[in-house]
C-alpha atoms as a PDB file:
ATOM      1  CA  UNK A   1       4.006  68.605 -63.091  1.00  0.00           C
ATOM      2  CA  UNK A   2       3.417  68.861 -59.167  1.00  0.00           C
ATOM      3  CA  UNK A   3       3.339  71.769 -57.117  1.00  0.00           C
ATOM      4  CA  UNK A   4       6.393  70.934 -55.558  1.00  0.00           C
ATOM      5  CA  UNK A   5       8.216  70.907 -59.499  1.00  0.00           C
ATOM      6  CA  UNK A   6       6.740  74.062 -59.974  1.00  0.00           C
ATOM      7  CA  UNK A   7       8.478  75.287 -57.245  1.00  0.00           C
ATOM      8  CA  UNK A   8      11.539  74.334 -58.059  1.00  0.00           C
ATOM      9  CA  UNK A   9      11.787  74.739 -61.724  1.00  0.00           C
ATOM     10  CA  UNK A  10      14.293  77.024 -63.168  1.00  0.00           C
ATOM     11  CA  UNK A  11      14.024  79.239 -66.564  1.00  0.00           C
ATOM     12  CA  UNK A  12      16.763  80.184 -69.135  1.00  0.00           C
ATOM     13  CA  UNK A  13      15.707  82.941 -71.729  1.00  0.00           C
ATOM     14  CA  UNK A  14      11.723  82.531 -69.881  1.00  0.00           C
ATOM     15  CA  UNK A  15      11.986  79.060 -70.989  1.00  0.00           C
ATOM     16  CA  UNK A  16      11.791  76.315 -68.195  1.00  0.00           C
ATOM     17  CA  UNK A  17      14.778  74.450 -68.202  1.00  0.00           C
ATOM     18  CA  UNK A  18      13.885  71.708 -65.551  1.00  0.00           C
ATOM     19  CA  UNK A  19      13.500  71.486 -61.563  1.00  0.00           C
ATOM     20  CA  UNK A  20      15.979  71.176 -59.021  1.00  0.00           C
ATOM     21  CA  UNK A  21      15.783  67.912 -56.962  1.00  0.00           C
ATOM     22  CA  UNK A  22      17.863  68.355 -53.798  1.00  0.00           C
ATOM     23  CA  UNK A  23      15.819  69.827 -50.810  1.00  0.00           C
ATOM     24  CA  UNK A  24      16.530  72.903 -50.532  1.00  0.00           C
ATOM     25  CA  UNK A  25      16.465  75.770 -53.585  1.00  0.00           C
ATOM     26  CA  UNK A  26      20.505  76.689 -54.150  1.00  0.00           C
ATOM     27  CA  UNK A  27      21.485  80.047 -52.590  1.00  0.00           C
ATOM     28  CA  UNK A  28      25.663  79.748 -53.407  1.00  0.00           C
ATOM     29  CA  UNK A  29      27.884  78.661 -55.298  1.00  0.00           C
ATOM     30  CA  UNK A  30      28.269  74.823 -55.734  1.00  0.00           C
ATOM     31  CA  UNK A  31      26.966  71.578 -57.779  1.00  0.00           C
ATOM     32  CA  UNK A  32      23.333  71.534 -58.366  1.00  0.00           C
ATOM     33  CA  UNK A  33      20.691  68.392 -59.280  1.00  0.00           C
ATOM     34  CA  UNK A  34      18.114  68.975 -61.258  1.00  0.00           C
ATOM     35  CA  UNK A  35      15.428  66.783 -63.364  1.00  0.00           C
ATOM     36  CA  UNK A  36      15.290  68.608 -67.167  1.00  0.00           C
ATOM     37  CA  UNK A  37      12.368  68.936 -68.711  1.00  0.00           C
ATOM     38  CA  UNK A  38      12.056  68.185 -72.206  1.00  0.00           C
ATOM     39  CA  UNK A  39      11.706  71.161 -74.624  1.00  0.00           C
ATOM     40  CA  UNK A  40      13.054  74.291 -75.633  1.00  0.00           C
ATOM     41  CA  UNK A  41      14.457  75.752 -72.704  1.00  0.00           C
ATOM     42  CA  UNK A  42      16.327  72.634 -71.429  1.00  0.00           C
ATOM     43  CA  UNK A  43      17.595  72.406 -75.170  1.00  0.00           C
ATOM     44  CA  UNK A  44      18.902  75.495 -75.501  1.00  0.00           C
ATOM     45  CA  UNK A  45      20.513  76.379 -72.282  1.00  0.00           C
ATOM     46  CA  UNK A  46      22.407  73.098 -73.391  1.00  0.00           C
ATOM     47  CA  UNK A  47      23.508  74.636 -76.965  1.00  0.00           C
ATOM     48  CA  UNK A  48      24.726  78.181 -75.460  1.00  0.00           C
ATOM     49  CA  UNK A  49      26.448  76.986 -72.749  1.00  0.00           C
ATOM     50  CA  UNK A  50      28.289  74.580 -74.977  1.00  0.00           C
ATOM     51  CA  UNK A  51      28.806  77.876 -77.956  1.00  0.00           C
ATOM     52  CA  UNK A  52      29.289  80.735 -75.933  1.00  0.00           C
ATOM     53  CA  UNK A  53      30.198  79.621 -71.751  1.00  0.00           C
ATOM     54  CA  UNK A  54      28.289  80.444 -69.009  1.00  0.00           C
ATOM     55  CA  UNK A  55      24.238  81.771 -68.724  1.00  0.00           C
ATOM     56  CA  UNK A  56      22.448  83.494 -66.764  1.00  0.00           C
ATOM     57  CA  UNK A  57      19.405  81.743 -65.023  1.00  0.00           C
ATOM     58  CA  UNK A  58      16.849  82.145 -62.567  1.00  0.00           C
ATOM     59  CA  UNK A  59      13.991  80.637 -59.911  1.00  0.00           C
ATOM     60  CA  UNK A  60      10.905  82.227 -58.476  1.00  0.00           C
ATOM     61  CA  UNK A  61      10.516  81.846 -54.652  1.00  0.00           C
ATOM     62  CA  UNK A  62       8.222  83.633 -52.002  1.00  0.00           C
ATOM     63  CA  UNK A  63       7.770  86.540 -54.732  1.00  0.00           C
ATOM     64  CA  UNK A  64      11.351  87.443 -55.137  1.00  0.00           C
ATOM     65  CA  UNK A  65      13.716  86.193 -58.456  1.00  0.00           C
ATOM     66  CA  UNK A  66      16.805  84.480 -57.287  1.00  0.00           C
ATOM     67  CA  UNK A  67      19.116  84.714 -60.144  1.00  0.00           C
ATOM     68  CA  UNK A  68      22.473  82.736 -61.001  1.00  0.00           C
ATOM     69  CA  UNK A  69      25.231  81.837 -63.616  1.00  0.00           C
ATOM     70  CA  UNK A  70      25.182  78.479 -64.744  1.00  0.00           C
ATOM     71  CA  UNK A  71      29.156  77.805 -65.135  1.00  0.00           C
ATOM     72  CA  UNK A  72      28.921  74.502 -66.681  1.00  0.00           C
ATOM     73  CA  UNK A  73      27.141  71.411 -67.135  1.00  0.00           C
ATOM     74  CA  UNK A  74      29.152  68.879 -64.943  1.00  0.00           C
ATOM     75  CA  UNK A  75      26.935  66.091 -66.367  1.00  0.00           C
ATOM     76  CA  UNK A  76      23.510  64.923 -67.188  1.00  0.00           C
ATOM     77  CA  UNK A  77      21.169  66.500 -64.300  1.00  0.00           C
ATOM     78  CA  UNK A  78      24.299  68.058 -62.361  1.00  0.00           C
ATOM     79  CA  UNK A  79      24.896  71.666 -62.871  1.00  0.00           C
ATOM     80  CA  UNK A  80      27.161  74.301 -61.536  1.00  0.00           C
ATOM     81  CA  UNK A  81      26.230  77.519 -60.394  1.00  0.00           C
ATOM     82  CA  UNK A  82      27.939  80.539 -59.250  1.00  0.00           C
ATOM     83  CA  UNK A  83      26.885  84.459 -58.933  1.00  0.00           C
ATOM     84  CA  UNK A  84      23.715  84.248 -57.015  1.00  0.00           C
ATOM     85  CA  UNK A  85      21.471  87.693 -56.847  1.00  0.00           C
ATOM     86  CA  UNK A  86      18.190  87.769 -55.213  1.00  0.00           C
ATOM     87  CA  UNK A  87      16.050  90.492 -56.534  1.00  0.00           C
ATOM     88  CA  UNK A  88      12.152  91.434 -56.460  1.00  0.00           C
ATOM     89  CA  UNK A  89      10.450  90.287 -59.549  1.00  0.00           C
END
């Protein structure tokens, strides 16, 4: 993983789920690219969300936790995201 994944990688449950790809970090509501990561995280944000709707997620950036809903998995690397809160870690 690079620097620049690490940045950008997103965790459901503490497990990463995979790294956003578009250039800058999401802040509001809209449709989201990531890359997934294979492994436990990725896996079961995919089960919930399918089981019981939409999970909460989050991203580390400049020492602060931005957290946000995942509403639904529009398709393979394409998320959507609503309900951002940025708190301190």
């Amino acid at each position: 993983m690079t620097p620049e994944q690490e940045r950008r990688t997103f965790f459901f449950e503490g497990n990463p789920v995979g790294y956003f790809t578009d250039e800058a970090l999401p802040a509001s509501p809209g449709r989201y690219h990531y890359m997934p990561y294979r492994g436990p995280g990725h896996y079961r944000l995919g089960v919930v969300l399918r089981s019981s709707g939409p999970q909460r997620c989050h991203y580390l950036a400049d020492g602060k936790k931005m957290e946000f809903t995942v509403a639904t998995w529009v398709s393979y690397g394409l998320l959507e995201l609503t309900d951002f809160k940025l708190s301190r870690r």
